[in-house]
N, C-alpha and C. Protein backbone atom coordinates (compact mmCIF):
# COMPACT_ATOMS: atom_id res chain seq x y z
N UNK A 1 -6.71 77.59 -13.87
CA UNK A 1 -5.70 76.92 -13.08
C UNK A 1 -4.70 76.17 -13.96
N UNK A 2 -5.04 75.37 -14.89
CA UNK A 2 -4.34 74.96 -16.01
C UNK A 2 -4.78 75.30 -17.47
N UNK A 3 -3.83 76.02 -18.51
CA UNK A 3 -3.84 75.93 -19.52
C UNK A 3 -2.97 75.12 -20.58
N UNK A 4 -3.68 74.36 -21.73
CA UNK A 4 -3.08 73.36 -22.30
C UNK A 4 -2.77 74.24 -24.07
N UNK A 5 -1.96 74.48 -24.14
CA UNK A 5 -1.68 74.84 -25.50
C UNK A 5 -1.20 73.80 -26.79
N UNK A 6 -1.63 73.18 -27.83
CA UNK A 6 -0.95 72.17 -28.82
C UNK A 6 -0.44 71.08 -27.97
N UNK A 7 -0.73 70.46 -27.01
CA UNK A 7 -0.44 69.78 -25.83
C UNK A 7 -0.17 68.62 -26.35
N UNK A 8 1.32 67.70 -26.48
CA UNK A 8 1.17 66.62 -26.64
C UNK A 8 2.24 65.63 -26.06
N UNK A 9 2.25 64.53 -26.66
CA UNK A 9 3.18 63.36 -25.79
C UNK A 9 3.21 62.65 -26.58
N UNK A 10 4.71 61.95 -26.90
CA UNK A 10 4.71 60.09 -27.47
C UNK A 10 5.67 59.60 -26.56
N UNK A 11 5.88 58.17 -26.39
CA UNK A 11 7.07 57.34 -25.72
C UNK A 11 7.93 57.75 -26.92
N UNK A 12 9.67 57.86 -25.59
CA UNK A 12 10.67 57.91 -26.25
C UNK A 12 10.52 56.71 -27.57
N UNK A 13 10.30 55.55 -26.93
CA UNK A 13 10.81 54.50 -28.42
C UNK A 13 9.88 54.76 -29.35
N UNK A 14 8.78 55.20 -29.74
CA UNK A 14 8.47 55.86 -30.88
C UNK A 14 7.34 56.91 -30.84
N UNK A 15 8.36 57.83 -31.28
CA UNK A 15 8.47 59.33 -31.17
C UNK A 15 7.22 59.83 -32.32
N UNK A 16 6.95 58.89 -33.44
CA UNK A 16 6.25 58.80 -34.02
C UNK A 16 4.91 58.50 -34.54
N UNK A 17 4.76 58.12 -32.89
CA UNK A 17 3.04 57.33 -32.74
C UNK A 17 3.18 58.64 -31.71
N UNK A 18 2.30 59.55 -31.89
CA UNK A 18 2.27 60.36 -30.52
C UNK A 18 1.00 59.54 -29.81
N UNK A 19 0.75 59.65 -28.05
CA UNK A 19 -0.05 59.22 -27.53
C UNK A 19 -1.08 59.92 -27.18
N UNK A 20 -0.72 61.54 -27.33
CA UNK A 20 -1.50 62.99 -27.28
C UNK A 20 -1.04 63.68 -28.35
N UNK A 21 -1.65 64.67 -28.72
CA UNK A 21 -1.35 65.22 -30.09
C UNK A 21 -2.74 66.50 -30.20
N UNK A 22 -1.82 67.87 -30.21
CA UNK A 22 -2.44 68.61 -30.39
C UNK A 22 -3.60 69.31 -29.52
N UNK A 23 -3.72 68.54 -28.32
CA UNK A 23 -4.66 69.42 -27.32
C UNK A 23 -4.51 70.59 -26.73
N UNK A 24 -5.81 71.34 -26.89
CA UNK A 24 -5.72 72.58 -26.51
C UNK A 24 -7.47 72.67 -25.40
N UNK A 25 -7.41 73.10 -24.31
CA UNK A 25 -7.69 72.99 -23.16
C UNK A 25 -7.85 74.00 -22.23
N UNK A 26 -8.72 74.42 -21.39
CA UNK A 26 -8.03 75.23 -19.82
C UNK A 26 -8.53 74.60 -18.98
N UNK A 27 -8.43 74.09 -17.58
CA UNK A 27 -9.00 73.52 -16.55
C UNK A 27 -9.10 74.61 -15.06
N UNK A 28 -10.41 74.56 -14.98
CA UNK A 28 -10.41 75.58 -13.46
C UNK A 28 -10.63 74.84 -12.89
N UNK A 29 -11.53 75.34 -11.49
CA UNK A 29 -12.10 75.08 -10.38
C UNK A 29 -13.16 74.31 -10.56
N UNK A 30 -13.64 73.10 -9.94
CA UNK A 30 -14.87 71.89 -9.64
C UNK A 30 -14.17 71.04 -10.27
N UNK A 31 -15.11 70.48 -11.07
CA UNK A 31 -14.73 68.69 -11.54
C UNK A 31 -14.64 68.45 -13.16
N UNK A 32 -13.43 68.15 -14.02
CA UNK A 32 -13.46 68.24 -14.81
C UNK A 32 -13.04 66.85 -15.40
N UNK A 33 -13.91 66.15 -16.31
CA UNK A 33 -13.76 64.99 -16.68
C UNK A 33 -12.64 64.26 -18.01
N UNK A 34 -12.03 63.49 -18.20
CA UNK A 34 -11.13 63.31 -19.01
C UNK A 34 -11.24 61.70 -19.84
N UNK A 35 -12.19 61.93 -20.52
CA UNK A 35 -13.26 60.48 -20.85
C UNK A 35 -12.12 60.03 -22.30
N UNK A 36 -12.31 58.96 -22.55
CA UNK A 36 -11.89 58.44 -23.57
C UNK A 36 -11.37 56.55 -23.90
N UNK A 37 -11.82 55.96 -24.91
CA UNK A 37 -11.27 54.87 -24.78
C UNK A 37 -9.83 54.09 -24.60
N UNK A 38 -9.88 52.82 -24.71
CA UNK A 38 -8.81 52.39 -23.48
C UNK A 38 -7.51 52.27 -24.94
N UNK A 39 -6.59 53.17 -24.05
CA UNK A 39 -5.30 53.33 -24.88
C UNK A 39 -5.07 54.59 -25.80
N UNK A 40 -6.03 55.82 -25.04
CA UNK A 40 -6.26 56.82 -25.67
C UNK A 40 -5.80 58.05 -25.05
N UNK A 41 -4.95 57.48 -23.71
CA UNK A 41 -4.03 58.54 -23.32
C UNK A 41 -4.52 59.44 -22.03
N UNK A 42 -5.52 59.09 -21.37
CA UNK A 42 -5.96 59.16 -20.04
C UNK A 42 -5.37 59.53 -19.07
N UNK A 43 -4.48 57.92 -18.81
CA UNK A 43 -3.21 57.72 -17.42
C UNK A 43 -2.45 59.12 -17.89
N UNK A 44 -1.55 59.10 -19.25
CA UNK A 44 -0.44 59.96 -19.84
C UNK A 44 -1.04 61.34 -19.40
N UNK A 45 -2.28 61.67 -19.46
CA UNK A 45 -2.73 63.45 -19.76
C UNK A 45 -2.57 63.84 -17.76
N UNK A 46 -3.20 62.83 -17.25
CA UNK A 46 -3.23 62.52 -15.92
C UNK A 46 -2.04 62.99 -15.64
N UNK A 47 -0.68 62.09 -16.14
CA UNK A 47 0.67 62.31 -15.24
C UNK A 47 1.07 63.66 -15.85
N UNK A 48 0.91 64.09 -17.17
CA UNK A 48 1.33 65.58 -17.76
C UNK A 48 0.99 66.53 -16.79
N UNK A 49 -0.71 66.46 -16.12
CA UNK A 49 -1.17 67.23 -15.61
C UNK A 49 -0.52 67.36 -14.80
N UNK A 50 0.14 66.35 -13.79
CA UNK A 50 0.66 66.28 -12.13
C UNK A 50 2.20 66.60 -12.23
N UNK A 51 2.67 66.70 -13.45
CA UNK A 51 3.99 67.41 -13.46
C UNK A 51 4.77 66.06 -13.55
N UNK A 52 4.20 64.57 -14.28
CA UNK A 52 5.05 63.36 -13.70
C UNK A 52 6.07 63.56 -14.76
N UNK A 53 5.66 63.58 -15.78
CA UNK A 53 5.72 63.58 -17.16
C UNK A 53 6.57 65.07 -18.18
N UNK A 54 6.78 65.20 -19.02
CA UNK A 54 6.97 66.41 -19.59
C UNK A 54 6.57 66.66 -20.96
N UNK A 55 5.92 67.71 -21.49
CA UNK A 55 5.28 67.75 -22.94
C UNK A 55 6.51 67.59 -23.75
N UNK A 56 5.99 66.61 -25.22
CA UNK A 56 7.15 66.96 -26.20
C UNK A 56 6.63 67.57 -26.82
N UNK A 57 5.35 68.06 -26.86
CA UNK A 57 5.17 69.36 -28.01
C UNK A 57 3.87 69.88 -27.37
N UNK A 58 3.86 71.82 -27.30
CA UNK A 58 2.81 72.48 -27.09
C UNK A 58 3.08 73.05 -26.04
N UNK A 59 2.30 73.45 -25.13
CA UNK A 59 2.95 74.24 -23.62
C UNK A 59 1.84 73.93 -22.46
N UNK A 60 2.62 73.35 -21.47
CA UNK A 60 1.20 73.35 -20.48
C UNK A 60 1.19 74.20 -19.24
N UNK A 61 0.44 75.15 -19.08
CA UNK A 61 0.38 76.01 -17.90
C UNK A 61 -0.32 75.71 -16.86
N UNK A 62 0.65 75.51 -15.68
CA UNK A 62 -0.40 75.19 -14.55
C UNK A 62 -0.11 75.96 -13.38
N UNK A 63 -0.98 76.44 -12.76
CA UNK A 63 -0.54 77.50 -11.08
C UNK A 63 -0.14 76.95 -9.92
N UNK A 64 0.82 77.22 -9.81
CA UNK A 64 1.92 76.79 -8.69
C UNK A 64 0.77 76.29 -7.68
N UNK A 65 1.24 75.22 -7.30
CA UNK A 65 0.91 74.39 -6.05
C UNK A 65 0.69 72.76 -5.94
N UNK A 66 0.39 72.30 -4.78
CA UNK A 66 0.41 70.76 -5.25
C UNK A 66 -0.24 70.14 -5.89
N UNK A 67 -0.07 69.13 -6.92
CA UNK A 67 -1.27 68.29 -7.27
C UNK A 67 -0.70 67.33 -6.97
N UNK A 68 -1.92 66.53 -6.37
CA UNK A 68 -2.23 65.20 -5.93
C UNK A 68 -2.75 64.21 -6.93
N UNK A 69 -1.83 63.13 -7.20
CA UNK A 69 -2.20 62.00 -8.08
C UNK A 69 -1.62 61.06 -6.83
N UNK A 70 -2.71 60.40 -6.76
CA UNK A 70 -2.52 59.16 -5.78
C UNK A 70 -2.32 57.50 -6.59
N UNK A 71 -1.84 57.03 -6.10
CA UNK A 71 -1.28 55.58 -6.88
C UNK A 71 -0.86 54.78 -6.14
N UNK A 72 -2.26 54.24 -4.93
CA UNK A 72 -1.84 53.34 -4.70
C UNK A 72 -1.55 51.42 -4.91
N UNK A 73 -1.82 51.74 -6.41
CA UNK A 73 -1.53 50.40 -7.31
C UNK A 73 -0.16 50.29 -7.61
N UNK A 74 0.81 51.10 -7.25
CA UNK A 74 1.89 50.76 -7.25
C UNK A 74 2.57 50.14 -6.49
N UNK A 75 3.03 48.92 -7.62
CA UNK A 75 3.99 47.85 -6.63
C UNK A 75 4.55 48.14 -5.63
N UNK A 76 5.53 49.25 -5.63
CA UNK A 76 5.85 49.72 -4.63
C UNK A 76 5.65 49.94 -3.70
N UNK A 77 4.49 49.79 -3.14
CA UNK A 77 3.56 50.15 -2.43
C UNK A 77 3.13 48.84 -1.66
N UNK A 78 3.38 47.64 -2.43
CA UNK A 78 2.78 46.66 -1.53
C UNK A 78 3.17 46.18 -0.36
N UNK A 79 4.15 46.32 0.59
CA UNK A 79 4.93 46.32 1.83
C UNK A 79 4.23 46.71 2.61
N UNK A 80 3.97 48.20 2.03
CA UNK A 80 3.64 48.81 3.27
C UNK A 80 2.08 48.81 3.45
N UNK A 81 2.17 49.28 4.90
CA UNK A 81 1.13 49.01 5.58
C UNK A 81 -0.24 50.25 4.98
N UNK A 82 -1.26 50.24 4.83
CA UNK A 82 -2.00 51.31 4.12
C UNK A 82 -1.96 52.42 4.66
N UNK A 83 -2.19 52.54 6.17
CA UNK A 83 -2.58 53.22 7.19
C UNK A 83 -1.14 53.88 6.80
N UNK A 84 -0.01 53.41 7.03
CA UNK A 84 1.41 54.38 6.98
C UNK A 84 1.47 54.83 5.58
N UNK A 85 0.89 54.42 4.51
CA UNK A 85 0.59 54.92 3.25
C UNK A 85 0.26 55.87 3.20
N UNK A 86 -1.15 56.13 3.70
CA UNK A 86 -2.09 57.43 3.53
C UNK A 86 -1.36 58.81 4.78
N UNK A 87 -0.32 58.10 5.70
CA UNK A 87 0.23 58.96 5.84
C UNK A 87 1.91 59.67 5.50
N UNK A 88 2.21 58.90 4.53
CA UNK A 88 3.36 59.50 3.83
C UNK A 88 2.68 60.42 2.92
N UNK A 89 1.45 60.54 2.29
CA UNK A 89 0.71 61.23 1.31
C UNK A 89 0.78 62.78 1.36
N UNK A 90 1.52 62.86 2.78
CA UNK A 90 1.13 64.09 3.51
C UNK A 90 -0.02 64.81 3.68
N UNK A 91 -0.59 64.79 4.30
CA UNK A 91 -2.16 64.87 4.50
C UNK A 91 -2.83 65.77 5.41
N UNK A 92 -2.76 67.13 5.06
CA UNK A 92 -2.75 67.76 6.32
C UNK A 92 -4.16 68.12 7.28
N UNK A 93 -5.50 67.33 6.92
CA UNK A 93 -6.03 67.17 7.87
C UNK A 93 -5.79 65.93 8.63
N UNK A 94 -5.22 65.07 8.12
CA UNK A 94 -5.06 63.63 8.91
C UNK A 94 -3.45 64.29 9.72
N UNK A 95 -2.56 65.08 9.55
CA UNK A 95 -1.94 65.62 11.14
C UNK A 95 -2.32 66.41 11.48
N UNK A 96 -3.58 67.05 11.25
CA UNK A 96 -4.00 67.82 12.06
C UNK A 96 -5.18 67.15 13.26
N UNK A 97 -5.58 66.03 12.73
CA UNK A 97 -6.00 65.67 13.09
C UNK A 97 -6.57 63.88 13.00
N UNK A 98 -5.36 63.03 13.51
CA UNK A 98 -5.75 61.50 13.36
C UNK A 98 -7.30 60.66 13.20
N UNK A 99 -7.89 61.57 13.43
CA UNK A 99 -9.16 60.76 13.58
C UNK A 99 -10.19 61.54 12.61
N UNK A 100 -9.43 62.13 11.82
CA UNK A 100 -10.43 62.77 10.39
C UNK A 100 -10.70 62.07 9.19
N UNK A 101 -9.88 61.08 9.32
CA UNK A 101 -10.36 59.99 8.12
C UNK A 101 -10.92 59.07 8.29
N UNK A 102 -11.56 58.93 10.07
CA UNK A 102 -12.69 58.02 10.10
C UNK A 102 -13.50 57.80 9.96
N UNK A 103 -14.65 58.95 9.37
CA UNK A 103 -15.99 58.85 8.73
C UNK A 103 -15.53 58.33 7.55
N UNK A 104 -14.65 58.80 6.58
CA UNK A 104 -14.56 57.99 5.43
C UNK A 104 -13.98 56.83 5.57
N UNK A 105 -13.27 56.17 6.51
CA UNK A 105 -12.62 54.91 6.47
C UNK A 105 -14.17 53.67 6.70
N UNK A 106 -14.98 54.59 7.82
CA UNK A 106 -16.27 53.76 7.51
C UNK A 106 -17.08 53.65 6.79
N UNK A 107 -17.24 54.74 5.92
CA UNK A 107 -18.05 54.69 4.23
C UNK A 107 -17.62 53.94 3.74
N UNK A 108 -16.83 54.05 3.52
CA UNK A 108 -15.81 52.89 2.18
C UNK A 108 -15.45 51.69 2.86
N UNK A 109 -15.77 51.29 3.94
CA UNK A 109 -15.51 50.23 4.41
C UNK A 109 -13.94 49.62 4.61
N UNK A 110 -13.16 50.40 4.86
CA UNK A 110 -11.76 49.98 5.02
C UNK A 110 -11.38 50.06 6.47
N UNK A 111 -12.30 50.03 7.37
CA UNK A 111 -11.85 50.18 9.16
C UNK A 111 -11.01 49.17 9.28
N UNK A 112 -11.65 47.68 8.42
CA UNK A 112 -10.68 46.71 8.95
C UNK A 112 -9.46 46.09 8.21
N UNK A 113 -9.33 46.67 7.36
CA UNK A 113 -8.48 47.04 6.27
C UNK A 113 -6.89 47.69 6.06
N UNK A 114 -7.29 48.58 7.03
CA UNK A 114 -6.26 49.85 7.00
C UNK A 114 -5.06 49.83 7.37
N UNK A 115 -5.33 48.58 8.19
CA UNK A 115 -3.51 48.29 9.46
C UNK A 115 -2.95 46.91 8.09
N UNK A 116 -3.54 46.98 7.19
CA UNK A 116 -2.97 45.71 6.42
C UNK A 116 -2.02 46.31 5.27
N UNK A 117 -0.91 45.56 5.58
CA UNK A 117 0.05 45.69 4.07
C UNK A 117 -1.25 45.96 2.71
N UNK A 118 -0.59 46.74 1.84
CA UNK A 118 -1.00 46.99 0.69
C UNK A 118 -1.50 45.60 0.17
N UNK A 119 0.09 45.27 -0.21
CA UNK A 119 -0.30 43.83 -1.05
C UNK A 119 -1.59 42.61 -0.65
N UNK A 120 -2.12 42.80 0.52
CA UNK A 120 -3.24 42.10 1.28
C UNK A 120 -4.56 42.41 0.49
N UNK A 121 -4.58 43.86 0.24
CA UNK A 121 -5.75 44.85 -0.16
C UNK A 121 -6.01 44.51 -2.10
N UNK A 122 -7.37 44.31 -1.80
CA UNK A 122 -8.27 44.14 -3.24
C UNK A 122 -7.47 45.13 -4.13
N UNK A 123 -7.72 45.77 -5.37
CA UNK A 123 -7.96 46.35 -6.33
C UNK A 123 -8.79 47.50 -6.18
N UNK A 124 -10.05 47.03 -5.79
CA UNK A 124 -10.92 47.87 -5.07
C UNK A 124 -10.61 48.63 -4.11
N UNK A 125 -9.87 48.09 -3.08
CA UNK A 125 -10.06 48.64 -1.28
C UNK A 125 -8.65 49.48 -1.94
N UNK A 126 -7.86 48.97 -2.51
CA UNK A 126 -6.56 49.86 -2.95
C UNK A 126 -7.00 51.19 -3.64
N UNK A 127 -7.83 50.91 -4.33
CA UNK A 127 -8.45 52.31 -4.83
C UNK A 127 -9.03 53.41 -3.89
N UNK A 128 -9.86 52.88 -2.77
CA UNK A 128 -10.55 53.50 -1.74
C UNK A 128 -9.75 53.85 -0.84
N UNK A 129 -8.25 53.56 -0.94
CA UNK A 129 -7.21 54.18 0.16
C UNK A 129 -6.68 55.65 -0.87
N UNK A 130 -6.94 55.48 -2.07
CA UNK A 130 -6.23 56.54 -2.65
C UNK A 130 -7.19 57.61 -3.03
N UNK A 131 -8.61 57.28 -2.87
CA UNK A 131 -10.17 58.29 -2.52
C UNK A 131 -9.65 58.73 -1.52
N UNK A 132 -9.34 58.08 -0.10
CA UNK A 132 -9.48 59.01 1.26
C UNK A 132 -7.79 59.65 0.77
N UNK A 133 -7.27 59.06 0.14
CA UNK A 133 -5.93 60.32 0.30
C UNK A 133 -6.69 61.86 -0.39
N UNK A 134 -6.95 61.25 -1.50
CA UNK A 134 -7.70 62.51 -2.12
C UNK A 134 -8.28 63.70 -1.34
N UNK A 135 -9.63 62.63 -0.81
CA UNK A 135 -10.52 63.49 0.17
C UNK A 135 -9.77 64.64 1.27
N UNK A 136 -8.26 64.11 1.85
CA UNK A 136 -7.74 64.64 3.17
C UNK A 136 -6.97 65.50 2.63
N UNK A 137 -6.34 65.72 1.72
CA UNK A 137 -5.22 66.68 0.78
C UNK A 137 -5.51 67.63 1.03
N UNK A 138 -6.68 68.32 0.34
CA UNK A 138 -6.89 69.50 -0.19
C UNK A 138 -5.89 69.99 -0.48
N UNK A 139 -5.39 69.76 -1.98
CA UNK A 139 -4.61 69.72 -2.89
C UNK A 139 -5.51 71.16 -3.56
N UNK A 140 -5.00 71.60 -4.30
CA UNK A 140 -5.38 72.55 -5.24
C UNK A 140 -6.10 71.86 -6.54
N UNK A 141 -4.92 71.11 -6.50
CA UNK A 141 -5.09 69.77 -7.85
C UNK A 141 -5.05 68.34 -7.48
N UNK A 142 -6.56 67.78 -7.80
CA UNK A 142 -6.43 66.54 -7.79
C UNK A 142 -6.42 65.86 -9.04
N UNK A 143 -6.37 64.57 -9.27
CA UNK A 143 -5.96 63.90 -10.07
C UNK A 143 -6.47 62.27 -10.01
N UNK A 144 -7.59 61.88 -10.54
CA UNK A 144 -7.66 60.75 -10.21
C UNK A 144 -7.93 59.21 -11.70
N UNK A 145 -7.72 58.53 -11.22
CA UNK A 145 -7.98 57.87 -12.45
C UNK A 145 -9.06 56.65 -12.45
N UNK A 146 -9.73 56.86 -12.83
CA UNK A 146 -11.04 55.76 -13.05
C UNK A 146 -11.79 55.77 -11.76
N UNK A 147 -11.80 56.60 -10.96
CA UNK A 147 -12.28 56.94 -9.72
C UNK A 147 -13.13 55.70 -9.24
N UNK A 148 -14.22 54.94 -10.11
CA UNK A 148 -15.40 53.89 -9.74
C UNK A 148 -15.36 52.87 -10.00
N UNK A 149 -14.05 52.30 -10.58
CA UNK A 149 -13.57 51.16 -11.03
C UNK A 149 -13.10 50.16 -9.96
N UNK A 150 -13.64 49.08 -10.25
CA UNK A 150 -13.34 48.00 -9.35
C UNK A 150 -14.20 48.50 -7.63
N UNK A 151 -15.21 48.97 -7.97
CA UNK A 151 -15.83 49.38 -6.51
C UNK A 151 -17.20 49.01 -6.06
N UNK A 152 -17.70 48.79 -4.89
CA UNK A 152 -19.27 48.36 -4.72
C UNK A 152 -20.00 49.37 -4.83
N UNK A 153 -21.25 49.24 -4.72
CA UNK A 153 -22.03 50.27 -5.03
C UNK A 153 -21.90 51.09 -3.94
N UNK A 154 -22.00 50.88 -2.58
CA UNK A 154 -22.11 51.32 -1.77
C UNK A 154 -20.73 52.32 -1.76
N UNK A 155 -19.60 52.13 -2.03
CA UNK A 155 -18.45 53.12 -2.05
C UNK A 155 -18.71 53.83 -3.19
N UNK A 156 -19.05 53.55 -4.52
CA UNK A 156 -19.51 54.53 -5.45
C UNK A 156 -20.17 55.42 -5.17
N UNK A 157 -21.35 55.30 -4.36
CA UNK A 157 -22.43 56.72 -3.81
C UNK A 157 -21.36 57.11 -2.81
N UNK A 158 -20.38 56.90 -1.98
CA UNK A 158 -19.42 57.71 -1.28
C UNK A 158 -18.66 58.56 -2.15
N UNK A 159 -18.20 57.84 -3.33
CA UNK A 159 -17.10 58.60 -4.07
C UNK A 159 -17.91 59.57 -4.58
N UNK A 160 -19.38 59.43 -5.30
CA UNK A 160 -20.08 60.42 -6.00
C UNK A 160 -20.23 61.67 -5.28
N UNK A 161 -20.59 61.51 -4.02
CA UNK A 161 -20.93 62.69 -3.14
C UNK A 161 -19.27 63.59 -2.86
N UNK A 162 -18.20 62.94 -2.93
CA UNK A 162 -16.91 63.59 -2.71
C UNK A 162 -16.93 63.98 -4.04
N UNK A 163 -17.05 63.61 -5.29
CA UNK A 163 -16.89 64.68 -6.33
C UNK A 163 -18.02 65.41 -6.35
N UNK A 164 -19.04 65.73 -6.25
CA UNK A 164 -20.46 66.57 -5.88
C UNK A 164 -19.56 67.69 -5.08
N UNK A 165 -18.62 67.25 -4.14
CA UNK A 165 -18.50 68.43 -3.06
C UNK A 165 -17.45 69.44 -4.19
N UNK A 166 -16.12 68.23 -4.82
CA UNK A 166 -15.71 68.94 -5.73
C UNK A 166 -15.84 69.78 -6.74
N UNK A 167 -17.11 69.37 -7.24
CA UNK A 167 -17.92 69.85 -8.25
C UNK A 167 -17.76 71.69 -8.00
N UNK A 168 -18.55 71.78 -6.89
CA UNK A 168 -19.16 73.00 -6.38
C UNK A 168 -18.20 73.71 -5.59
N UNK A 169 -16.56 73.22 -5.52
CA UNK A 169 -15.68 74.18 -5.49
C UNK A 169 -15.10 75.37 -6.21
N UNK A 170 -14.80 76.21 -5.67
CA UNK A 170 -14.36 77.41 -6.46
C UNK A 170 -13.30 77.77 -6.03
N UNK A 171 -12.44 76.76 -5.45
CA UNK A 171 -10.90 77.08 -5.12
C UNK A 171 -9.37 76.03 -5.68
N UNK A 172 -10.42 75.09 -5.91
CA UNK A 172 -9.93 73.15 -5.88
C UNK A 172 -10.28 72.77 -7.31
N UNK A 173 -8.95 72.34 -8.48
CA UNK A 173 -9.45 71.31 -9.45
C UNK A 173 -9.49 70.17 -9.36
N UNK A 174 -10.43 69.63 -9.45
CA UNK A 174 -10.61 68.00 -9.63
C UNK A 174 -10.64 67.30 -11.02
N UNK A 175 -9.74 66.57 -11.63
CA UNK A 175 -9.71 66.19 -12.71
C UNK A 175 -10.07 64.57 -12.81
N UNK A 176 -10.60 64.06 -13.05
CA UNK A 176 -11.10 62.56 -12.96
C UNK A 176 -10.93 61.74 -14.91
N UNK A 177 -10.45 60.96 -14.86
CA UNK A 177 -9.95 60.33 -16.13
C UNK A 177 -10.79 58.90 -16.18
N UNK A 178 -12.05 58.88 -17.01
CA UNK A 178 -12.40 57.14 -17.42
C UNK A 178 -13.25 57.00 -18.70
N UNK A 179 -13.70 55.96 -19.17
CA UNK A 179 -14.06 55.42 -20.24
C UNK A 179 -14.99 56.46 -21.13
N UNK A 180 -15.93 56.75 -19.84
CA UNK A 180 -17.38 57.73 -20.49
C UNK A 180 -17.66 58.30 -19.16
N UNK A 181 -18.36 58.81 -19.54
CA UNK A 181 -19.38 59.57 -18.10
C UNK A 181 -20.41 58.41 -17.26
N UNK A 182 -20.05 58.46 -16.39
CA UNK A 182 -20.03 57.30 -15.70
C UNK A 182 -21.36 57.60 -14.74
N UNK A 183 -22.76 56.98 -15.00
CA UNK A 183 -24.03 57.41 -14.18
C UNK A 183 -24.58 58.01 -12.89
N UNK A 184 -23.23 57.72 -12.13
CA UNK A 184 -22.79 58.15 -11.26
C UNK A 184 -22.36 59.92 -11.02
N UNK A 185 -22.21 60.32 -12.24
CA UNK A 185 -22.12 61.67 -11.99
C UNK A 185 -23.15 62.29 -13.12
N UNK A 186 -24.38 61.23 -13.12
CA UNK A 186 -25.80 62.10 -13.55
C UNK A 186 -25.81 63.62 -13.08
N UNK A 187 -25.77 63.77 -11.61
CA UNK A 187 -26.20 65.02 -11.15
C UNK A 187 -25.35 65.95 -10.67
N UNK A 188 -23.77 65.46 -11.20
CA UNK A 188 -22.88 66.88 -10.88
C UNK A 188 -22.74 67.54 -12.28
N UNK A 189 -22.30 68.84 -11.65
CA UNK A 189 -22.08 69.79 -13.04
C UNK A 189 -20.81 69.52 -13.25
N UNK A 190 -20.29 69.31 -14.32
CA UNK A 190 -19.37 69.12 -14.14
C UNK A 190 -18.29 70.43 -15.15
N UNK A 191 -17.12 71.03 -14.55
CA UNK A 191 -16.81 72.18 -14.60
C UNK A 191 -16.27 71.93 -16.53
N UNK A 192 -16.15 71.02 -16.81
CA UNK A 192 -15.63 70.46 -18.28
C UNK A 192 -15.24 68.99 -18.65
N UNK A 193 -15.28 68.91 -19.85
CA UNK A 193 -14.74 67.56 -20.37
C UNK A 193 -13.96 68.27 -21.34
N UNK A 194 -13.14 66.69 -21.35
CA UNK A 194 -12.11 67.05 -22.37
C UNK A 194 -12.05 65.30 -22.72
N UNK A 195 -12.07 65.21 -24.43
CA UNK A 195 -12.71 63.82 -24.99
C UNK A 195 -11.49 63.52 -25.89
N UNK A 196 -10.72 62.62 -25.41
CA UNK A 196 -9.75 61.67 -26.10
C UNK A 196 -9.81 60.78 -27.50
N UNK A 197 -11.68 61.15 -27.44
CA UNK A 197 -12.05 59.95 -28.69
C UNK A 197 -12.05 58.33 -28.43
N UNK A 198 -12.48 57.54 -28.71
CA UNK A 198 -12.67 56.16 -28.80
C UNK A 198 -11.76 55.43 -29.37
């Protein structure tokens, strides 16, 4: 689904510190992890992947269709209401059907949550609005970043079982970006890593 050839990136103001450098890569179908320490280019490989971004050196191939990087930590974002959030995301089981994101709105505990401006919402619960965007997409390509960060346990065994389902797709990439392999995905296979270094 994606191939990464000499794959790399620096900020315009210096062109000379690259922030990626030299990756070479393919990403299919299930769950593929993107581990590495902090300032090692994670977020950056993330937005390359989703088309935010553009390589300054190497070639990246990816197969036409949407990918989904959700962000709802963006300022921008704090106005609005969550619930009208997750539906600008375009989401096409949530118009196909309004009441499909209510098993997960009650896992994750955001029932009472959801009608609230962004800016109201934790760190946490902000993260768990951009899980259920994930979950409702069915995106070809997802994209997520630190998936278990800032979360209770109880939404972590939610999120684990939604990448478990990803895992064991054979149509859907799931790309997930954090520190290490996170215990939480002891028991998925996971379709690859790709290691940034420390």
């Amino acid at each position: 689904m994606i191939e990464a050839r000499g794959l790399g990136w620096a900020h315009p103001d210096t062109p000379d510190r690259p922030v990626l450098a030299g990756l070479t890569f393919t990403i299919g179908p299930g769950l593929t992890l993107v581990r590495g320490g902090e300032g090692r280019g994670k977020t950056t490989l993330l937005r390359l992947l989703a088309g935010d971004l553009a390589p300054g050196a190497g070639a990246l191939v990816r197969r036409p269709g949407r990918a989904l990087r959700p962000s709802p930590a963006d300022p921008a974002c704090d106005p609005q209401r969550a619930r009208d959030w997750l539906l600008d995301q375009d989401l096409p089981a949530l118009q196909a059907d309004p009441a499909a994101a209510d098993p997960l709105l009650a896992a994750l505990g955001l029932v009472e949550h959801i009608d609230k401006p962004m800016f109201m919402l934790s760190t946490g619960s902000r993260r768990k609005v951009g899980l259920l965007a994930a979950a409702l997409a069915g995106a070809p390509l997802t994209l997520l970043d630190q998936p278990f960060a800032a979360l209770d346990a109880r939404s972590c065994r939610v999120v684990a079982e939604l990448l478990a389902d990803a895992a064991a797709s054979s149509t859907r990439a799931w790309v997930i970006a954090d520190h290490g392999r996170s215990h939480w995905l002891d028991d998925i296979a996971l379709a690859g890593v790709i290691d940034l270094g420390d």
